[in-house]
N, C-alpha and C. Protein backbone atom coordinates (compact mmCIF):
# COMPACT_ATOMS: atom_id res chain seq x y z
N UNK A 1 102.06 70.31 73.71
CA UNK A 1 102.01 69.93 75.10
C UNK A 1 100.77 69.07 75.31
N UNK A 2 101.02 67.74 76.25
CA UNK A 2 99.80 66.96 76.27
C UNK A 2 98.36 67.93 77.17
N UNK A 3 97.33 67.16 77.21
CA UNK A 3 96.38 67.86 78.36
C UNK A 3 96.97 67.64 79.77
N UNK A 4 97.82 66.30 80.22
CA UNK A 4 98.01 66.16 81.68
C UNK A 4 99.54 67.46 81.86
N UNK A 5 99.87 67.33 80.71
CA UNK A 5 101.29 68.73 81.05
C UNK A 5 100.19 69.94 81.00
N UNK A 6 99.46 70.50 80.35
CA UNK A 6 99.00 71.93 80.83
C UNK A 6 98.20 71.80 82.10
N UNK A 7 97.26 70.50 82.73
CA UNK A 7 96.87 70.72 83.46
C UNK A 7 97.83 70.95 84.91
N UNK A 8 98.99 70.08 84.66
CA UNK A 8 99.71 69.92 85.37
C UNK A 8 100.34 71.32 85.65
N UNK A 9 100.48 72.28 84.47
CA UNK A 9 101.25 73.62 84.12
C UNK A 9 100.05 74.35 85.30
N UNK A 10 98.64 74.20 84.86
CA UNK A 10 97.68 75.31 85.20
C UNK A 10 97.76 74.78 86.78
N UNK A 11 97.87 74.24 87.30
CA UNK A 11 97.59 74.05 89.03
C UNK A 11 98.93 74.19 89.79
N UNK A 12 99.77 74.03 88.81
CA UNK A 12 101.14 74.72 89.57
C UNK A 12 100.84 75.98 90.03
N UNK A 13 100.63 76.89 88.38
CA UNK A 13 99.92 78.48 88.34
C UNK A 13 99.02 78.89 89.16
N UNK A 14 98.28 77.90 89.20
CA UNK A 14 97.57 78.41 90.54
C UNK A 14 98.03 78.23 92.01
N UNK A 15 98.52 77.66 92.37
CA UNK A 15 99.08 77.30 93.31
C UNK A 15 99.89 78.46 93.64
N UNK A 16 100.90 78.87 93.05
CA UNK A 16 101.65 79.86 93.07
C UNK A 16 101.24 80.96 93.35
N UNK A 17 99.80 81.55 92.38
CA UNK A 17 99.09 82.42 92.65
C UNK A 17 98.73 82.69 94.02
N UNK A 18 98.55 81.46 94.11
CA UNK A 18 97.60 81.05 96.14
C UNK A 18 98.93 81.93 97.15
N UNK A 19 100.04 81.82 96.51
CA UNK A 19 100.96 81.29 98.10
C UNK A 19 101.43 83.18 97.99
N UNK A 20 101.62 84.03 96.21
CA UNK A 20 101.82 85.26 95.90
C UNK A 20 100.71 85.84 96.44
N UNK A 21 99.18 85.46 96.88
CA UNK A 21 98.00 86.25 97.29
C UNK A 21 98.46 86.25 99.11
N UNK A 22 98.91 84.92 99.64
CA UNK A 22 99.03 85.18 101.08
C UNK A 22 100.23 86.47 101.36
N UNK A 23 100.82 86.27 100.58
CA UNK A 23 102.41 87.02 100.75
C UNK A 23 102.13 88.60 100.91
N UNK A 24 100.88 88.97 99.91
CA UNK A 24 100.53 90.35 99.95
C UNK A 24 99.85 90.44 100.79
N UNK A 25 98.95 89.89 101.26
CA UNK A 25 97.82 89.81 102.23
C UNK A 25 98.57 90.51 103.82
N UNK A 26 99.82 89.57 103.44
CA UNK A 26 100.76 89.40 105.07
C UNK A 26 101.54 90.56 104.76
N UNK A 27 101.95 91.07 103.71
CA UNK A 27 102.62 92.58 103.83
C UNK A 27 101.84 93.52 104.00
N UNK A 28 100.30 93.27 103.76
CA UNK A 28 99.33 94.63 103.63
C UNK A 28 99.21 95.03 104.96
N UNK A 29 99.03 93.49 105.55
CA UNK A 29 98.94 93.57 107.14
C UNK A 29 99.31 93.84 108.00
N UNK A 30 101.02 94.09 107.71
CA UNK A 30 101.91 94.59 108.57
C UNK A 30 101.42 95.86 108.52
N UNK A 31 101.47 96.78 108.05
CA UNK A 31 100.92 98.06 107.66
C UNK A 31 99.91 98.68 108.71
N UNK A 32 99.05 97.40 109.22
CA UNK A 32 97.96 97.71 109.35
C UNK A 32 98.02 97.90 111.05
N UNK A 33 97.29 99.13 111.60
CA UNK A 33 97.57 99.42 113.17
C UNK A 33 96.61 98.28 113.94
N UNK A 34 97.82 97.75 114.87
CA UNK A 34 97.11 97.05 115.86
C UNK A 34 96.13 97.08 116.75
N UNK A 35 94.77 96.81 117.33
CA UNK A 35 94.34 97.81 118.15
C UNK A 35 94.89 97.98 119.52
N UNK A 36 94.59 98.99 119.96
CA UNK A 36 95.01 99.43 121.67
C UNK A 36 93.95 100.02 122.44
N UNK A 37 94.26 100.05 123.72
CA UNK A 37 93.13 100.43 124.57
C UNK A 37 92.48 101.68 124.53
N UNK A 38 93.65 102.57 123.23
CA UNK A 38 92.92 103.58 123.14
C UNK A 38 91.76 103.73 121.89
N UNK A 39 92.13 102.42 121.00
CA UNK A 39 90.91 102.20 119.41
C UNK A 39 89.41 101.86 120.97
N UNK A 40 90.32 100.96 122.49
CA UNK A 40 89.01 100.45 122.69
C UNK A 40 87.88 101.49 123.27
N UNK A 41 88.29 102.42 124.02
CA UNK A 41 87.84 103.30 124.45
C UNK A 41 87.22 104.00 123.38
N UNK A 42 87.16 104.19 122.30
CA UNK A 42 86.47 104.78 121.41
C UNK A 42 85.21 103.71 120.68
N UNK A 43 85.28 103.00 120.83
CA UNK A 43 84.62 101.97 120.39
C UNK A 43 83.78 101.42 121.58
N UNK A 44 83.76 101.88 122.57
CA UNK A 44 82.98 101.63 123.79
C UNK A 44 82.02 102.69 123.84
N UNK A 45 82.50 103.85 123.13
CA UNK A 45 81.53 105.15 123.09
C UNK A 45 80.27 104.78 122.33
N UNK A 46 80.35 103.86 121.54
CA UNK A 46 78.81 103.36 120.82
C UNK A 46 78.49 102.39 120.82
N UNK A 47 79.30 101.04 121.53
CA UNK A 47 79.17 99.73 122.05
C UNK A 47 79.78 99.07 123.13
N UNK A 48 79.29 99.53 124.09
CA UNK A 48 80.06 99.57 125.62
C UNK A 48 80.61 98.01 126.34
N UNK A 49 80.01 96.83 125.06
CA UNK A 49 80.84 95.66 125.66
C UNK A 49 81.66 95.27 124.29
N UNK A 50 82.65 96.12 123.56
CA UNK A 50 83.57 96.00 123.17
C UNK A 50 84.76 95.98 123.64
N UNK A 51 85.56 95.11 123.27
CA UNK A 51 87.20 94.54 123.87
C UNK A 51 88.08 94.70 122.87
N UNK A 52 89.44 94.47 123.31
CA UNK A 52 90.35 94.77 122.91
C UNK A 52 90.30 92.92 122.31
N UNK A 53 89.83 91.63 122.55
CA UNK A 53 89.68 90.94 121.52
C UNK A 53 89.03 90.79 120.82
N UNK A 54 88.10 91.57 120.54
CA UNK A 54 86.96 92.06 119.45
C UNK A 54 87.57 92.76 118.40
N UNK A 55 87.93 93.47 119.13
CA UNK A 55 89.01 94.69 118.17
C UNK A 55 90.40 93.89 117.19
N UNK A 56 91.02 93.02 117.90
CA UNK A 56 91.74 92.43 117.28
C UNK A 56 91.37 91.01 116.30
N UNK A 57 90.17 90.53 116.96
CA UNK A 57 89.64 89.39 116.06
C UNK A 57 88.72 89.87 114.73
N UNK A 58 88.50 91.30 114.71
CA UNK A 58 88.21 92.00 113.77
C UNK A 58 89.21 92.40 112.70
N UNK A 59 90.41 92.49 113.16
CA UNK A 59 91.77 93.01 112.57
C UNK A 59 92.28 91.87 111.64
N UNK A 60 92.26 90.59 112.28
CA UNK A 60 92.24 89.50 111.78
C UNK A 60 91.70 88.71 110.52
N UNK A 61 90.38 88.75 110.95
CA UNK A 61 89.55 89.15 109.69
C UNK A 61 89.55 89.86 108.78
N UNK A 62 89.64 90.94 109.08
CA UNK A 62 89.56 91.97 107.60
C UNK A 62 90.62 91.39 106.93
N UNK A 63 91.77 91.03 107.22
CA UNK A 63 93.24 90.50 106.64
C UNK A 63 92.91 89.36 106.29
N UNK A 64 92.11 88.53 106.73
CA UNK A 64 91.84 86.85 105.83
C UNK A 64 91.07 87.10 104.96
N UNK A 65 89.95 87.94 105.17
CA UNK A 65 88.54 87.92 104.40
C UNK A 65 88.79 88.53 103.14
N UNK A 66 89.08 89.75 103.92
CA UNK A 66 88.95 91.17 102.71
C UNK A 66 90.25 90.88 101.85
N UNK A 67 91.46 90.80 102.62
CA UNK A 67 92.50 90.84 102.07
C UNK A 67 93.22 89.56 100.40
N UNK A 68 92.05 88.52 101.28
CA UNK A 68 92.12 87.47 100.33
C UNK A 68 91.37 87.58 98.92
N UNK A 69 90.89 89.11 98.41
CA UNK A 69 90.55 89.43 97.48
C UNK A 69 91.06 90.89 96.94
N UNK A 70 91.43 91.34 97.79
CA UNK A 70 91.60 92.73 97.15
C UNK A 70 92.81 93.61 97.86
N UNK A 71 93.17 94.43 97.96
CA UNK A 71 94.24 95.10 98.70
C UNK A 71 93.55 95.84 99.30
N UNK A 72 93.92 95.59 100.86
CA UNK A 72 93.50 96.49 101.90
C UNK A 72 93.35 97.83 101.84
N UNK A 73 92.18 98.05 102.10
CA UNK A 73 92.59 100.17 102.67
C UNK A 73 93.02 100.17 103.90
N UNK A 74 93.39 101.69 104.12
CA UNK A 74 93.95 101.97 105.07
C UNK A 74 92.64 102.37 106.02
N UNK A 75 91.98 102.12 107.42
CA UNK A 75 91.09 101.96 107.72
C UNK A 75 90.98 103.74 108.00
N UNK A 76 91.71 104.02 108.30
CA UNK A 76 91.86 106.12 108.14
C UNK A 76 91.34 106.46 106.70
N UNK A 77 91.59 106.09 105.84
CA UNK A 77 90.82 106.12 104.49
C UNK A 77 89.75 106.88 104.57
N UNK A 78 88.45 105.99 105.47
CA UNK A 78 87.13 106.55 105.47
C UNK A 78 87.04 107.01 106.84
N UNK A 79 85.89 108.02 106.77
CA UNK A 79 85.50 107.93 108.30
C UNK A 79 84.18 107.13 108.59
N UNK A 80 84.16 106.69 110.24
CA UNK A 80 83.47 105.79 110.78
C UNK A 80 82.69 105.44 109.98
N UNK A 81 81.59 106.23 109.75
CA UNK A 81 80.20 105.85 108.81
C UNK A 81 79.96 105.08 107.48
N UNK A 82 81.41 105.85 107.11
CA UNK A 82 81.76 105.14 105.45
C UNK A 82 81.87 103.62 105.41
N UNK A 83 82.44 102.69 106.93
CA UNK A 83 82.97 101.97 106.46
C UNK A 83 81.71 100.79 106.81
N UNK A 84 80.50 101.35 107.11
CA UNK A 84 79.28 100.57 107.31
C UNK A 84 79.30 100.21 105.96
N UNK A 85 78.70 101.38 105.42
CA UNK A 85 78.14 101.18 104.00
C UNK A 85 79.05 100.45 102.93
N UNK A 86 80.91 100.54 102.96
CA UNK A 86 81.62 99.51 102.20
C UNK A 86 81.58 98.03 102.31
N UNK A 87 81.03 97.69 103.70
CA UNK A 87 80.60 96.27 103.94
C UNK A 87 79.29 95.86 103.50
N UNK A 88 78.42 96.79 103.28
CA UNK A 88 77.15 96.42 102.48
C UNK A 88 77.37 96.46 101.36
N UNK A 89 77.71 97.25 100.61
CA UNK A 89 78.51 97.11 99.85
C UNK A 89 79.05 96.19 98.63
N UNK A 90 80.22 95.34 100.24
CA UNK A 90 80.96 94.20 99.69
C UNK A 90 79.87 92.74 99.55
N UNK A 91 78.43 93.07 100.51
CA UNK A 91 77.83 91.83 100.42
C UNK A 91 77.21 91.69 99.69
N UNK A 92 76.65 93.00 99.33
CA UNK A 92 75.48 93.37 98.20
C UNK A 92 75.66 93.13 96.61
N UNK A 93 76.89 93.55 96.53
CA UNK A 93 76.92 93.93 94.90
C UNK A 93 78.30 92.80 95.12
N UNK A 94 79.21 92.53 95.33
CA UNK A 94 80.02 91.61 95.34
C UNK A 94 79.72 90.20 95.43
N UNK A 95 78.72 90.08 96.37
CA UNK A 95 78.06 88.53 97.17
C UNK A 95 79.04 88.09 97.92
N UNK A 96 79.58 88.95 98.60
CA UNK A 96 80.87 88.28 99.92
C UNK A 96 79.59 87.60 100.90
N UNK A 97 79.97 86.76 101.71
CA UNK A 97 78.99 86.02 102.72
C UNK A 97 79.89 86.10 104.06
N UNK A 98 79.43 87.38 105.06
CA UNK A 98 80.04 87.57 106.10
C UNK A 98 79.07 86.73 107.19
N UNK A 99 79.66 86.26 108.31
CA UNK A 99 79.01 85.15 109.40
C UNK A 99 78.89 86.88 110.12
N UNK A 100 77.39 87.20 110.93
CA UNK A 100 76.82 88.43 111.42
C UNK A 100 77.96 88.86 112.84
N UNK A 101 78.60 87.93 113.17
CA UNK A 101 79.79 88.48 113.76
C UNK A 101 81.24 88.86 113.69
N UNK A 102 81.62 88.44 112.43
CA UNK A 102 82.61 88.50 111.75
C UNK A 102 82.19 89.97 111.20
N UNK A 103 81.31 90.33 110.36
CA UNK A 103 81.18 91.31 109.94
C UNK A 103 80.91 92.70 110.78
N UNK A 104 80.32 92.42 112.58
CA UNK A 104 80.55 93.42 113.36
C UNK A 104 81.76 93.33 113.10
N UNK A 105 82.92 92.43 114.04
CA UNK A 105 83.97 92.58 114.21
C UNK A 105 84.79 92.88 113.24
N UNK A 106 84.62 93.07 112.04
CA UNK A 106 85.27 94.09 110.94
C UNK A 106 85.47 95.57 111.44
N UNK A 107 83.85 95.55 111.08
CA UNK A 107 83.24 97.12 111.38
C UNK A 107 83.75 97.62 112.55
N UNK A 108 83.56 97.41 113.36
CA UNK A 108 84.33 97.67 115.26
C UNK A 108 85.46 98.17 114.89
N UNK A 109 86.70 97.05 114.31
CA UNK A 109 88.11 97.07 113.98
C UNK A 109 88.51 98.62 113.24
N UNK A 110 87.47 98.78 112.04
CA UNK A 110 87.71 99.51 111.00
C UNK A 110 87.21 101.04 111.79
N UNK A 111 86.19 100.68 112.22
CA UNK A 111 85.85 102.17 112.79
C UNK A 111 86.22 102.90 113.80
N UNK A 112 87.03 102.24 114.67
CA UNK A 112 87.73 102.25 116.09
C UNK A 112 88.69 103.07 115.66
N UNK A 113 89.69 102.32 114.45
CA UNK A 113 91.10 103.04 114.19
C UNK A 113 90.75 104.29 113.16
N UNK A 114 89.85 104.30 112.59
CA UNK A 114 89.42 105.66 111.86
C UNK A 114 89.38 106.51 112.30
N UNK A 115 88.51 106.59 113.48
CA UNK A 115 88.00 107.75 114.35
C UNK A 115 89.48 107.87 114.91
N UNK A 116 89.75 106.73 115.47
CA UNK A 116 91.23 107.23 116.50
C UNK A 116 92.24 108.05 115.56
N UNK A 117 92.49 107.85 114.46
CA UNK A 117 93.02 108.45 113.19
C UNK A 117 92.52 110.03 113.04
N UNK A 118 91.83 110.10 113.11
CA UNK A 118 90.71 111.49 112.58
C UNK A 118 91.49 112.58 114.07
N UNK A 119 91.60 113.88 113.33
CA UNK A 119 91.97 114.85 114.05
C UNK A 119 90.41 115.40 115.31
């Protein structure tokens, strides 16, 4: 096979890869609970100008960011506290580069539906 046929082979492969990573990303996501006024009300208990588009632009994120590397947890998984420290975590020892509001609005998202989860 020449070099322009494997290169040609390898960026197909990737390509493919690209479009098989959104596909899971978008099934993980379905999965994943929407927030409601009742994630917001809990999430007002320790940051009282949280919204229900905070909550969802957080939801969002975790599904582009996180999802575009790894398979989602289920945000019930951990409780609240845990899911501080998995985002340090992901920046620390991984080198993910979260923008300081993107990475609240994770945290908000993730900890809202945990607690609401939790008996």
């Amino acid at each position: 096979m020449t070099r322009a046929a494997q290169s040609k082979r390898r960026a197909t492969r990737s390509v493919s890869l690209s479009w098989l990573g959104l596909l899971c990303a978008a099934g993980c996501a379905a999965g994943l609970p929407r927030p409601t006024d009742q994630h917001v009300s809990v999430a007002r208990l320790s940051d009282p100008s949280v919204s229900l588009a905070d909550l969802s632009r957080g939801r969002t994120l975790y599904v582009e960011r996180c999802g575009s590397c790894h398979a989602l947890r289920d945000p019930a998984s951990l409780p609240p506290p845990e899911w501080k420290h998995e985002l340090d975590e992901m920046e620390t020892k991984q080198g993910v580069r979260l923008e300081a509001a993107d990475s609240r609005d994770i945290l908000r998202y993730l900890s809202a539906v945990s607690d609401v989860a939790r008996p």
